[in-house]
Every structure is written in C-alpha cells, then in structure tokens.
PDB file of N, CA and C in Angstrom:
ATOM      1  N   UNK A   1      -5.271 -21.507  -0.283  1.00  0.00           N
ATOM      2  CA  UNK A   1      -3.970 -21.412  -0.924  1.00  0.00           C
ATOM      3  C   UNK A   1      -4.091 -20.495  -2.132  1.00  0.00           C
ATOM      4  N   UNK A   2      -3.287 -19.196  -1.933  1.00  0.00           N
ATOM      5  CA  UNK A   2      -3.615 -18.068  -3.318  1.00  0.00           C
ATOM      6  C   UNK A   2      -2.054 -18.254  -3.896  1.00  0.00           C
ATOM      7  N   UNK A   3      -1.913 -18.953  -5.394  1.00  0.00           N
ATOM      8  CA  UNK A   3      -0.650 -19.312  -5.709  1.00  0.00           C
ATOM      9  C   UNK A   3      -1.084 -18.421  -7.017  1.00  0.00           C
ATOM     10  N   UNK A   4       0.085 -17.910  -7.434  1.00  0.00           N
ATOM     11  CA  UNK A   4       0.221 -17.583  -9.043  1.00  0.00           C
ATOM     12  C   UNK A   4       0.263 -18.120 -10.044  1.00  0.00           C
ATOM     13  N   UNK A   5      -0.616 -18.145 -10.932  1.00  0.00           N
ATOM     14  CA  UNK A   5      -0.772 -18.871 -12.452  1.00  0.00           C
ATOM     15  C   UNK A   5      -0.593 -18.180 -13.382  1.00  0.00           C
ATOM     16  N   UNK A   6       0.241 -18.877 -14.237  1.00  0.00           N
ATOM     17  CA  UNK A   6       0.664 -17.877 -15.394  1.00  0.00           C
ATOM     18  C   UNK A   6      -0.371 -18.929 -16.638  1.00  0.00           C
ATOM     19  N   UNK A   7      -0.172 -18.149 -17.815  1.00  0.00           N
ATOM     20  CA  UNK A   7      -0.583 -18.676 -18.923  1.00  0.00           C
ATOM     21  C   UNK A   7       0.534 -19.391 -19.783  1.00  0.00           C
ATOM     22  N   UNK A   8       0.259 -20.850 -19.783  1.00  0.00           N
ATOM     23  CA  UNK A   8       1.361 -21.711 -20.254  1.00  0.00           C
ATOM     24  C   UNK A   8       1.872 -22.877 -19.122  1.00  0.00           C
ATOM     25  N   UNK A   9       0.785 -22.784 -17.311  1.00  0.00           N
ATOM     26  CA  UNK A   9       1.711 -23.326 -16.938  1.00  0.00           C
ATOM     27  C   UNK A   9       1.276 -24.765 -16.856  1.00  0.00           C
ATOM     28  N   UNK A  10       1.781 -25.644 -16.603  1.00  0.00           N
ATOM     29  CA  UNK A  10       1.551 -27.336 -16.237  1.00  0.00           C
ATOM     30  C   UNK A  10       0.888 -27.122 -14.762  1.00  0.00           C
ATOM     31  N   UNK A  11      -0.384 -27.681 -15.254  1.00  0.00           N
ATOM     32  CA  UNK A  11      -1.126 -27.882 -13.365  1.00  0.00           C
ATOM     33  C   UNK A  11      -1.615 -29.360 -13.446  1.00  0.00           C
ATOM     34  N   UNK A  12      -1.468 -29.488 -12.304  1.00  0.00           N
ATOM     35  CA  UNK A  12      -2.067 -30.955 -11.898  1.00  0.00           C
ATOM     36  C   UNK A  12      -3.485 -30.525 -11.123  1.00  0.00           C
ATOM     37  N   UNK A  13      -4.698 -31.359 -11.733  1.00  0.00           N
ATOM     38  CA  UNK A  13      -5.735 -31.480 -11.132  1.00  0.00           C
ATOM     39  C   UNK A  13      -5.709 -31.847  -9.684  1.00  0.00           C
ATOM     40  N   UNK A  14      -6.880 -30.777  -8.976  1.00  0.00           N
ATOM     41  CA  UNK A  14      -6.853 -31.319  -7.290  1.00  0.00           C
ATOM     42  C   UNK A  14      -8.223 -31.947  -7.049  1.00  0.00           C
ATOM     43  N   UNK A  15      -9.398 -31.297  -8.056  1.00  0.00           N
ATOM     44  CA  UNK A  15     -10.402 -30.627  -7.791  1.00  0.00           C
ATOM     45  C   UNK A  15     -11.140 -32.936  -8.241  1.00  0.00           C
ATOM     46  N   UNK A  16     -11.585 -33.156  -7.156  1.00  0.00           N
ATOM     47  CA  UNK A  16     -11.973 -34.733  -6.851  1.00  0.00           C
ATOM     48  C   UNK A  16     -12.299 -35.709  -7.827  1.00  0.00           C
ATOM     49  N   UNK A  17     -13.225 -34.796  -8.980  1.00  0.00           N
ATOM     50  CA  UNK A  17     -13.480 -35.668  -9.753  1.00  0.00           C
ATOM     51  C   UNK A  17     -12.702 -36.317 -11.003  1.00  0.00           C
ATOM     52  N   UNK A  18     -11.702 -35.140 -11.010  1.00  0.00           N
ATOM     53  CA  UNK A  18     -10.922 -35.412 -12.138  1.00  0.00           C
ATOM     54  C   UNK A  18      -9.285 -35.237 -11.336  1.00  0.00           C
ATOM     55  N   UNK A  19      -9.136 -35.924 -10.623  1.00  0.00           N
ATOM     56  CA  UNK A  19      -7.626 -35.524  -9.601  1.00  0.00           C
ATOM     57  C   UNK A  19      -7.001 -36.352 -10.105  1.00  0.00           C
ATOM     58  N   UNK A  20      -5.690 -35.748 -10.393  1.00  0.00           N
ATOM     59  CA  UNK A  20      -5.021 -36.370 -10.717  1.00  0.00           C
ATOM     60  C   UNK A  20      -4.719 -35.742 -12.183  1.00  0.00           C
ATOM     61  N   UNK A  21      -5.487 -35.587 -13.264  1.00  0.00           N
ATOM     62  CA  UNK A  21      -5.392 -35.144 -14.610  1.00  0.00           C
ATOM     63  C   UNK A  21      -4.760 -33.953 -14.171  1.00  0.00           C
ATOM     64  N   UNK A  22      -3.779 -33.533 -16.037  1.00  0.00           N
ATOM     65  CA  UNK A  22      -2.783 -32.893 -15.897  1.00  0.00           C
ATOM     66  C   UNK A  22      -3.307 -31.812 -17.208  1.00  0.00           C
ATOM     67  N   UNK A  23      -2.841 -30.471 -17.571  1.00  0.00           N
ATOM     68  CA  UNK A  23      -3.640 -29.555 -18.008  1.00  0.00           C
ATOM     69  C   UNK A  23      -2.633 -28.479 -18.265  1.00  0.00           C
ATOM     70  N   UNK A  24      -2.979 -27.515 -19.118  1.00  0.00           N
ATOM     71  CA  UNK A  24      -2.213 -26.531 -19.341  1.00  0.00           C
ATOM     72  C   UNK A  24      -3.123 -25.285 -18.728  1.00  0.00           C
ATOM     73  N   UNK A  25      -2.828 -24.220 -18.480  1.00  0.00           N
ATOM     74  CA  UNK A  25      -3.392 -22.820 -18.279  1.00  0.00           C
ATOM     75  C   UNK A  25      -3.338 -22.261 -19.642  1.00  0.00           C
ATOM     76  N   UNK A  26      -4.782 -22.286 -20.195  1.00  0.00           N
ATOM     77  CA  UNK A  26      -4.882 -21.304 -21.248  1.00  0.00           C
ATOM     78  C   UNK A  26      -5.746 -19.846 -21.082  1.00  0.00           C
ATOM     79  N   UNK A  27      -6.279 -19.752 -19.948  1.00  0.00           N
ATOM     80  CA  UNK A  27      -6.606 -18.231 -19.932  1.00  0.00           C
ATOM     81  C   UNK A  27      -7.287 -18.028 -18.438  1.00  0.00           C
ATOM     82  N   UNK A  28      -6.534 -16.892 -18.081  1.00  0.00           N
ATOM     83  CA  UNK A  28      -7.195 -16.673 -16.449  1.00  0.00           C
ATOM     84  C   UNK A  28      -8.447 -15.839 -16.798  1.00  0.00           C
ATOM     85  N   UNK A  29      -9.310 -16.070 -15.649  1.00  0.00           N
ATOM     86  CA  UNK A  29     -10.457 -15.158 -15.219  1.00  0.00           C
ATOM     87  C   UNK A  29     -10.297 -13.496 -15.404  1.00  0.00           C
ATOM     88  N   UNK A  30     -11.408 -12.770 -15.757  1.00  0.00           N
ATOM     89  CA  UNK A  30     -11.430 -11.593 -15.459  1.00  0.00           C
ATOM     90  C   UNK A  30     -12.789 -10.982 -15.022  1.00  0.00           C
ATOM     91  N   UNK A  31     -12.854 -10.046 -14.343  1.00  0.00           N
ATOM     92  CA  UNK A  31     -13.910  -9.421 -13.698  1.00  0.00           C
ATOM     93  C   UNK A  31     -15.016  -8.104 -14.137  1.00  0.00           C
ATOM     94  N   UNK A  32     -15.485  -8.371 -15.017  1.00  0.00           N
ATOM     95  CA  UNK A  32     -16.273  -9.332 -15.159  1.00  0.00           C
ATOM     96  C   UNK A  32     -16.155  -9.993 -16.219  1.00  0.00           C
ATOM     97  N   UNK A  33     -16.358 -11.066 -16.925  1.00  0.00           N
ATOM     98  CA  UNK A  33     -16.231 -11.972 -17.742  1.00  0.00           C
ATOM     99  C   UNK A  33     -16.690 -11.372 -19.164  1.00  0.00           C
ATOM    100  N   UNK A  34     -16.183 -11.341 -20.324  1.00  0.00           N
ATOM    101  CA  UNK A  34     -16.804 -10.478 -21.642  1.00  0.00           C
ATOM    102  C   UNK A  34     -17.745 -10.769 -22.206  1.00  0.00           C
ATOM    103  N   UNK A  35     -18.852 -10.661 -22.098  1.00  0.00           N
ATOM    104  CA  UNK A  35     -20.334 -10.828 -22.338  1.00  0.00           C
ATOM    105  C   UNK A  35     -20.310 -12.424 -22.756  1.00  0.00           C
ATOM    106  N   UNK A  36     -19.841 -13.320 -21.630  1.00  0.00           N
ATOM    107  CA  UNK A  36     -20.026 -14.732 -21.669  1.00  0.00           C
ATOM    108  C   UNK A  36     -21.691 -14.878 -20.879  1.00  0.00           C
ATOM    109  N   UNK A  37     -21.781 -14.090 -20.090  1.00  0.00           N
ATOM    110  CA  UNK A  37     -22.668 -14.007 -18.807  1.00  0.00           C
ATOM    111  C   UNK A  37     -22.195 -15.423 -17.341  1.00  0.00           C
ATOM    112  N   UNK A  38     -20.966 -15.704 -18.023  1.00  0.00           N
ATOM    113  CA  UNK A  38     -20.872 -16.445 -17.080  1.00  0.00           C
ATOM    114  C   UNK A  38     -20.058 -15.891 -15.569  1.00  0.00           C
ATOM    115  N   UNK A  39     -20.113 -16.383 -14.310  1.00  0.00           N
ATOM    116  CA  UNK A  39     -19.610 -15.508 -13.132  1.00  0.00           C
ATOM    117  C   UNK A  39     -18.138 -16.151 -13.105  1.00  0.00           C
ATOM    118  N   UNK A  40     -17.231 -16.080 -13.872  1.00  0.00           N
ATOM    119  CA  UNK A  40     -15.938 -16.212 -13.893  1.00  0.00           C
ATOM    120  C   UNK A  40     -15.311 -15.042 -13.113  1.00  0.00           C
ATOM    121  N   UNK A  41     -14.558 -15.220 -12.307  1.00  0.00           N
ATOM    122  CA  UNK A  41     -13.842 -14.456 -11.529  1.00  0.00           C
ATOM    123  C   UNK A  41     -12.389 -14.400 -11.901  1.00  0.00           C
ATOM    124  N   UNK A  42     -11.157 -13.611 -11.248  1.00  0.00           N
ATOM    125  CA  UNK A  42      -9.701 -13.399 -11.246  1.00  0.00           C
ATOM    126  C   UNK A  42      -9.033 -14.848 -10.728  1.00  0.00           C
ATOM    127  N   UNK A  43      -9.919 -15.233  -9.721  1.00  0.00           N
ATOM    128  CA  UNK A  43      -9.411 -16.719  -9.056  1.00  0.00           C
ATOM    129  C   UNK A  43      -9.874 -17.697  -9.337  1.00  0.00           C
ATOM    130  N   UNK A  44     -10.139 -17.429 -10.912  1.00  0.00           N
ATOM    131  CA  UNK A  44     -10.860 -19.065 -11.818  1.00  0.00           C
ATOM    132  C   UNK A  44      -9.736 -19.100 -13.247  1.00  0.00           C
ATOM    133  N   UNK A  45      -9.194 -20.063 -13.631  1.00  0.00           N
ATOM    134  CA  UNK A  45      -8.265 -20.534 -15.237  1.00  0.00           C
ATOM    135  C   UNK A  45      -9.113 -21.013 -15.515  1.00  0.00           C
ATOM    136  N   UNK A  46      -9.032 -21.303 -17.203  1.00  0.00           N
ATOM    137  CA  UNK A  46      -9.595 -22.188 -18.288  1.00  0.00           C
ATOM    138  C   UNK A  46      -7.766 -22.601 -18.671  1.00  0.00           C
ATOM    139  N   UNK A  47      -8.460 -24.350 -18.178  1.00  0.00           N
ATOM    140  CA  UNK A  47      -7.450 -24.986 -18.694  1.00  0.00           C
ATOM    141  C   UNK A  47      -7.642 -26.038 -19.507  1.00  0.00           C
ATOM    142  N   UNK A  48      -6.997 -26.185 -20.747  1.00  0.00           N
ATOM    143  CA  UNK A  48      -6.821 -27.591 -21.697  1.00  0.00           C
ATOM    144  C   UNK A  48      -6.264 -28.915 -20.749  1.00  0.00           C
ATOM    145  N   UNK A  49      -7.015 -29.519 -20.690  1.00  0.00           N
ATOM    146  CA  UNK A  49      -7.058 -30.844 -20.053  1.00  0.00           C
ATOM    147  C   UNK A  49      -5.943 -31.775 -21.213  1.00  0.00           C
ATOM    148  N   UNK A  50      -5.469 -33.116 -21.167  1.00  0.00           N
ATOM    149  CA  UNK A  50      -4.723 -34.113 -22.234  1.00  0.00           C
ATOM    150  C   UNK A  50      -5.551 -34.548 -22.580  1.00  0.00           C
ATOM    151  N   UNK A  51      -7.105 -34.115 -22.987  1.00  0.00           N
ATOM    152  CA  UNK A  51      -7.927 -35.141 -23.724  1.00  0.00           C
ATOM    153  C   UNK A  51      -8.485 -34.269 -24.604  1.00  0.00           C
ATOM    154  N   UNK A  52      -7.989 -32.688 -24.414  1.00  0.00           N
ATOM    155  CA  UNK A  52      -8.653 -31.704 -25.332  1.00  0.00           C
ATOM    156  C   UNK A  52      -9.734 -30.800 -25.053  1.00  0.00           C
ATOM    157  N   UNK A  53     -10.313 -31.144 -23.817  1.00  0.00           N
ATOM    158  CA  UNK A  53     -11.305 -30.563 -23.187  1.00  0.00           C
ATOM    159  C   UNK A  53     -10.636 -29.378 -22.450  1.00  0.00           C
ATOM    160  N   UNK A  54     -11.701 -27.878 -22.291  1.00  0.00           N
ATOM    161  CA  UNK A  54     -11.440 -26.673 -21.498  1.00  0.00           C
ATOM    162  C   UNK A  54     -12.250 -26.783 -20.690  1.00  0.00           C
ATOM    163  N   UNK A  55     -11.709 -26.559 -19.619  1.00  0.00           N
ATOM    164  CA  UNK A  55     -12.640 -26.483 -18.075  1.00  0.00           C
ATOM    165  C   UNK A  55     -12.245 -25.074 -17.378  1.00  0.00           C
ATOM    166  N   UNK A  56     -12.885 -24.626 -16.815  1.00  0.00           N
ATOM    167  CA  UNK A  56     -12.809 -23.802 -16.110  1.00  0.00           C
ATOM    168  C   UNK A  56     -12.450 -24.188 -14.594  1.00  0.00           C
ATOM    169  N   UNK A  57     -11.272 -23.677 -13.731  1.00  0.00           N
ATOM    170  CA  UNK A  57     -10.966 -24.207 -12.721  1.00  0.00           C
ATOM    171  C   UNK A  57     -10.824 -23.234 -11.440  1.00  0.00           C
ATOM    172  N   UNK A  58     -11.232 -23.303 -10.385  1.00  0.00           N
ATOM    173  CA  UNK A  58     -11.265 -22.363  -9.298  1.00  0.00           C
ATOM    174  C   UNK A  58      -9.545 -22.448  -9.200  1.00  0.00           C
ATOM    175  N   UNK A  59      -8.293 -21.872  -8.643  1.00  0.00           N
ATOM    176  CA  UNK A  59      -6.937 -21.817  -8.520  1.00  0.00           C
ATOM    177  C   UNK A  59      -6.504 -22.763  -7.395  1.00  0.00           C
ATOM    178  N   UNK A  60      -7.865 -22.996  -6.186  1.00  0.00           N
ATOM    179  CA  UNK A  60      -7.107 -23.811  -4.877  1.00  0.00           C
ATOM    180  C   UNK A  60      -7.549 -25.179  -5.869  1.00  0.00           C
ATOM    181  N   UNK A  61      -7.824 -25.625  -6.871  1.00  0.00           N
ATOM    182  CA  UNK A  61      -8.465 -26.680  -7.627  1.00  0.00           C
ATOM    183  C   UNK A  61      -7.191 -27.576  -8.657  1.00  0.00           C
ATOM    184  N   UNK A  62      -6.181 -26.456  -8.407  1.00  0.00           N
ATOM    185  CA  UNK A  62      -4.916 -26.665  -9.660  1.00  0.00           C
ATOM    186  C   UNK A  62      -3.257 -26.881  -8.628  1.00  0.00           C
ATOM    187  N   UNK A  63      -2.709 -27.592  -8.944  1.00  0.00           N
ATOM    188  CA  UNK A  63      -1.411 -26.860  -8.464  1.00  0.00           C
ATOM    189  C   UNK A  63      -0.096 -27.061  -9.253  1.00  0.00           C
ATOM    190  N   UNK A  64       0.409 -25.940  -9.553  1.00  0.00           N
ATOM    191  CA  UNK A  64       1.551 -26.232 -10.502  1.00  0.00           C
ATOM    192  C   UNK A  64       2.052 -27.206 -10.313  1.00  0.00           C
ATOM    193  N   UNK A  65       2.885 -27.849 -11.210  1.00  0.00           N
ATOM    194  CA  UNK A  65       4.294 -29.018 -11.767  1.00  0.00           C
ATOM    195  C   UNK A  65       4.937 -28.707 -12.287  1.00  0.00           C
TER     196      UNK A  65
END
C-alpha cells in the first residue's frame, strides 16, 4: 500500500508492536539521510508518538485518520 503522507498528518499505528497508537508525521525520509548514517529511505516518517517518543516508521506501518 503506497499512500501519501504529508507533514502534520494523524496516523494510526499498524506496525504490531505498538498497533493501535496514534502519532503525528513530523518528518519524511530522504535519500540519502544527512550524515545520520542511518538507511532511512523516501518510504520511511519520523513520527511523534502521544507519549513523546520519535520513531521512525516504514509508510505500509502508518495509516492516516
């Protein structure tokens, strides 16, 4: 599932361990990542979780609300 994410939007967790939790989109992936060294891709968000935590999320992992 390749859906569009904007920055700002309400996603609901898919991804098993945390399903269900609800999150904002605070910054999509880019290719290559700015000397994080991490392998973040175009089809990965960093999203603020309701507990304050940023995760990084693959996109089939999220789905808007």
């Amino acid at each position: 599932m390749n859906q569009q994410l904007e920055i700002g939007d309400l996603v609901k967790i898919l991804y098993l361990p945390m399903s269900g939790d609800f999150g904002i989109v605070i910054k999509q992936g880019t290719d290559p990542v700015d000397g994080t060294g991490l392998n973040i891709n175009v089809t990965e968000c960093l999203v603020r979780l309701t507990d304050g935590r940023k995760v990084w999320f693959r996109t089939e992992e999220l789905i808007n609300v």
